[in-house]
C-alpha atoms as a PDB file:
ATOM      1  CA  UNK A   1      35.432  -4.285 -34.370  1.00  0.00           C
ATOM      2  CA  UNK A   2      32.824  -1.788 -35.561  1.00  0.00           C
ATOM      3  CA  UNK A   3      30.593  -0.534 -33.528  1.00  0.00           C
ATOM      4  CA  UNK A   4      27.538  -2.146 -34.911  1.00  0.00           C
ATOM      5  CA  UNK A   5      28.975  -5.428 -34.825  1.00  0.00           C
ATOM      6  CA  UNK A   6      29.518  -4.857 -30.724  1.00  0.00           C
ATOM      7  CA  UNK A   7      25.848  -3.509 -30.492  1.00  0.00           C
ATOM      8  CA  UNK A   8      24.381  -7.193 -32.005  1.00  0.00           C
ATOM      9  CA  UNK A   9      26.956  -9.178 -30.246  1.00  0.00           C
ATOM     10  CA  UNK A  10      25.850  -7.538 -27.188  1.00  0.00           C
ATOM     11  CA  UNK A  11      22.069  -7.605 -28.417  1.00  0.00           C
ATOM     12  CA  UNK A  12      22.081 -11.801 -28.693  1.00  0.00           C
ATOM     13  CA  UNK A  13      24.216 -11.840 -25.610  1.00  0.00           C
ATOM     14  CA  UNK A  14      21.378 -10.146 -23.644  1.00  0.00           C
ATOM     15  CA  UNK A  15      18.360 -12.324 -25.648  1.00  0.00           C
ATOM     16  CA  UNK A  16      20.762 -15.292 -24.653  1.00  0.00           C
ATOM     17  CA  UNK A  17      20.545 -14.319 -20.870  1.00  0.00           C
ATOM     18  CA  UNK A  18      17.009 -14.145 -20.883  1.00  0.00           C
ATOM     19  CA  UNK A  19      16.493 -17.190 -22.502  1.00  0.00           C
ATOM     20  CA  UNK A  20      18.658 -18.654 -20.311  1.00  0.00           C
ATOM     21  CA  UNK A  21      17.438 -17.096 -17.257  1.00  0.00           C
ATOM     22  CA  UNK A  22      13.838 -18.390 -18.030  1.00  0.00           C
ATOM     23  CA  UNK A  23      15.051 -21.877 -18.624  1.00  0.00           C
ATOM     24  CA  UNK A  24      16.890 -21.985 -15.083  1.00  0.00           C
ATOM     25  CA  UNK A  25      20.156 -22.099 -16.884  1.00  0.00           C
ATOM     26  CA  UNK A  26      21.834 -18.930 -15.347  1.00  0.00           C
ATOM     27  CA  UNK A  27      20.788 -16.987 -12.746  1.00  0.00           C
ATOM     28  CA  UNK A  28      21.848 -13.455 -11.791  1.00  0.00           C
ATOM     29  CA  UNK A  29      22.602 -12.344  -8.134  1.00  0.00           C
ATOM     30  CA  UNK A  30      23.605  -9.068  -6.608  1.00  0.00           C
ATOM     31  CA  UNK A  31      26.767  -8.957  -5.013  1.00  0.00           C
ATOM     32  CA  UNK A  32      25.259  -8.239  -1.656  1.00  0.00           C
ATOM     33  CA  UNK A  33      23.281 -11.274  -2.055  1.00  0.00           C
ATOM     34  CA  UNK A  34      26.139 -13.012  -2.251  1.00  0.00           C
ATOM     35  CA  UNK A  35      27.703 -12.237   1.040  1.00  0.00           C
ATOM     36  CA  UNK A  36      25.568 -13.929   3.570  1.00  0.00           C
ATOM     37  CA  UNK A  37      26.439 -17.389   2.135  1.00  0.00           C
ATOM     38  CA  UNK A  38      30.079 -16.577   1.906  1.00  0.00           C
ATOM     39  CA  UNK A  39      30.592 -15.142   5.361  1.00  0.00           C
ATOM     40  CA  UNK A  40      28.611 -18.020   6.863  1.00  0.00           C
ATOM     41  CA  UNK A  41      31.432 -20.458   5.260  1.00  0.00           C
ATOM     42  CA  UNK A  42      28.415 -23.146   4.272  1.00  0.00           C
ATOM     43  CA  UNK A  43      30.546 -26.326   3.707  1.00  0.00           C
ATOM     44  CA  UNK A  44      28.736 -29.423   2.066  1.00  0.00           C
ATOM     45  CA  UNK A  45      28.262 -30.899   5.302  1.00  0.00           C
ATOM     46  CA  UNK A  46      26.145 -27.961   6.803  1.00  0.00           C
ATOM     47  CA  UNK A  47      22.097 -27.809   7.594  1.00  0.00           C
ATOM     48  CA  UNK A  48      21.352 -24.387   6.691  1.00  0.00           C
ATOM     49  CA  UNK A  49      18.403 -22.562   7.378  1.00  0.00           C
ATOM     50  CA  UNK A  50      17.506 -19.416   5.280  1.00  0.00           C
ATOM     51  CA  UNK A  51      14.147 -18.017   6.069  1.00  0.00           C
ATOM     52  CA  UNK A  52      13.897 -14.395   4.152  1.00  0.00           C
ATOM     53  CA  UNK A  53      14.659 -17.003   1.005  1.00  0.00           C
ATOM     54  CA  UNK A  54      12.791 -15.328  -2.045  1.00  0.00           C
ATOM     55  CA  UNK A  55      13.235 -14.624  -5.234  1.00  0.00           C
ATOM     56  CA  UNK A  56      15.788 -17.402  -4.727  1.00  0.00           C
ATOM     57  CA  UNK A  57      19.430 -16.483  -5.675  1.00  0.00           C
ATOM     58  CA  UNK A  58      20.777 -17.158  -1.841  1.00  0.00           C
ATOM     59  CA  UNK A  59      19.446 -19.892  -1.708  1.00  0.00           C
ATOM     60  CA  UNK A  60      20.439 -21.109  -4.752  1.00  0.00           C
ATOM     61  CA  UNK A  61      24.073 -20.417  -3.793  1.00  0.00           C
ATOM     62  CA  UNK A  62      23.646 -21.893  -0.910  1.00  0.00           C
ATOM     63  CA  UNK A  63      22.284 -25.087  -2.609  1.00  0.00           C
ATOM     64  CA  UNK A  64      25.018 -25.216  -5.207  1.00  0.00           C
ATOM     65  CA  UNK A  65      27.752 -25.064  -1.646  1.00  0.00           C
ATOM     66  CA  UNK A  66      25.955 -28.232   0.146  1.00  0.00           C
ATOM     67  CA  UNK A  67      25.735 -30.072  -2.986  1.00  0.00           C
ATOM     68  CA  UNK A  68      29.440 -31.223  -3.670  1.00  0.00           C
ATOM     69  CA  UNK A  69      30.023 -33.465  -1.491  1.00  0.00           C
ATOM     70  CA  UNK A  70      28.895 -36.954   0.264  1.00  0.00           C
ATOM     71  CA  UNK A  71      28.308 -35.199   3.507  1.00  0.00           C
ATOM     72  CA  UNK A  72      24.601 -34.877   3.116  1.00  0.00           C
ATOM     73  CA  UNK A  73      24.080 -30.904   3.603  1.00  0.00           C
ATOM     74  CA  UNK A  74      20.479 -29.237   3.456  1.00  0.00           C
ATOM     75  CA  UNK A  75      19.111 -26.194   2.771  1.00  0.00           C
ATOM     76  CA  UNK A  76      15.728 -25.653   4.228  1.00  0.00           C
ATOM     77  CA  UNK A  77      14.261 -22.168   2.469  1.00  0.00           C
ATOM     78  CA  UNK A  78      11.146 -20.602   2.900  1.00  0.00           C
ATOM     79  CA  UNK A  79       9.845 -16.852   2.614  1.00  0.00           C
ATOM     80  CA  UNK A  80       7.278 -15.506   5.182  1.00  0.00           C
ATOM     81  CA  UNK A  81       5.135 -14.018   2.013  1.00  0.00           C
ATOM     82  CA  UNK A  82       2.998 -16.215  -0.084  1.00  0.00           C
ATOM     83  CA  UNK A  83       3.419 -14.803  -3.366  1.00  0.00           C
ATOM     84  CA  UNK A  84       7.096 -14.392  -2.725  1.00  0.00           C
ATOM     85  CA  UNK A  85       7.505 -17.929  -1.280  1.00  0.00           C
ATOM     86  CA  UNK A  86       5.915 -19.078  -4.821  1.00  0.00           C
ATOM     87  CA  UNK A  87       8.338 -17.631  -7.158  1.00  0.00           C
ATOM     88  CA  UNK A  88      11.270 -19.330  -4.853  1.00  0.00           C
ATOM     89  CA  UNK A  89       9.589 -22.577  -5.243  1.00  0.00           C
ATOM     90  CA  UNK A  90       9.189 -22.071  -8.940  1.00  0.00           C
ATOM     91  CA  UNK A  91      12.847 -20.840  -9.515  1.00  0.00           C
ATOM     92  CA  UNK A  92      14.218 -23.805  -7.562  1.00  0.00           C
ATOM     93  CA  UNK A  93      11.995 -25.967  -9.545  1.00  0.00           C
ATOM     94  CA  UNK A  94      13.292 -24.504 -12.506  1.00  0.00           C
ATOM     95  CA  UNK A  95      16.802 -25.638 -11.268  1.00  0.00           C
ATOM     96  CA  UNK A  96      15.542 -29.029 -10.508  1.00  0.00           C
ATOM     97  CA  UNK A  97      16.369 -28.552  -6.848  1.00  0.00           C
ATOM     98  CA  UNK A  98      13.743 -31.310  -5.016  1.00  0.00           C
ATOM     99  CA  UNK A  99      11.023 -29.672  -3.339  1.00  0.00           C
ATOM    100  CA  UNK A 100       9.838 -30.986   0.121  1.00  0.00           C
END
């Protein structure tokens, strides 16, 4: 494979993520962000509280752990600043998560 072919592979790969990313279709998390829900061992029959909640990724991980199952989890998420609070209500829009 030449390496101009990798280059625009890796070009529409990248234009693919954004678009994707915008849409709500993917969403990219930092490893450390990942911990918290793992350590906590959310099963789908938790209530989970996450209060430092924004941009969203948590949250959304935790969201996608309560949700299979009939158990009924929650995730109740909030962030303490405004602005910050509105881009996790418009990423977990984006996902379709329901908004109360």
């Amino acid at each position: 494979r030449s390496e101009a072919q990798a280059s625009g592979a890796a070009a529409a790969l990248q234009a693919w993520l954004l678009r994707a990313s915008g849409c709500g279709l993917v969403m990219r998390q930092e490893v450390v962000s990942m911990v918290p829900a793992l350590l906590l061992g959310v099963q789908a029959s938790h209530r989970v509280l996450d209060v430092c909640a924004a941009p969203g990724s948590k949250t959304t991980q935790l969201l996608e752990m309560v949700s299979h199952g009939a158990e009924g989890g929650v995730v109740v998420a909030n962030d303490a600043e405004p602005l910050r609070a509105y881009v996790l209500a418009h990423r977990l829009r984006s996902l379709g998560a329901g908004l109360n």
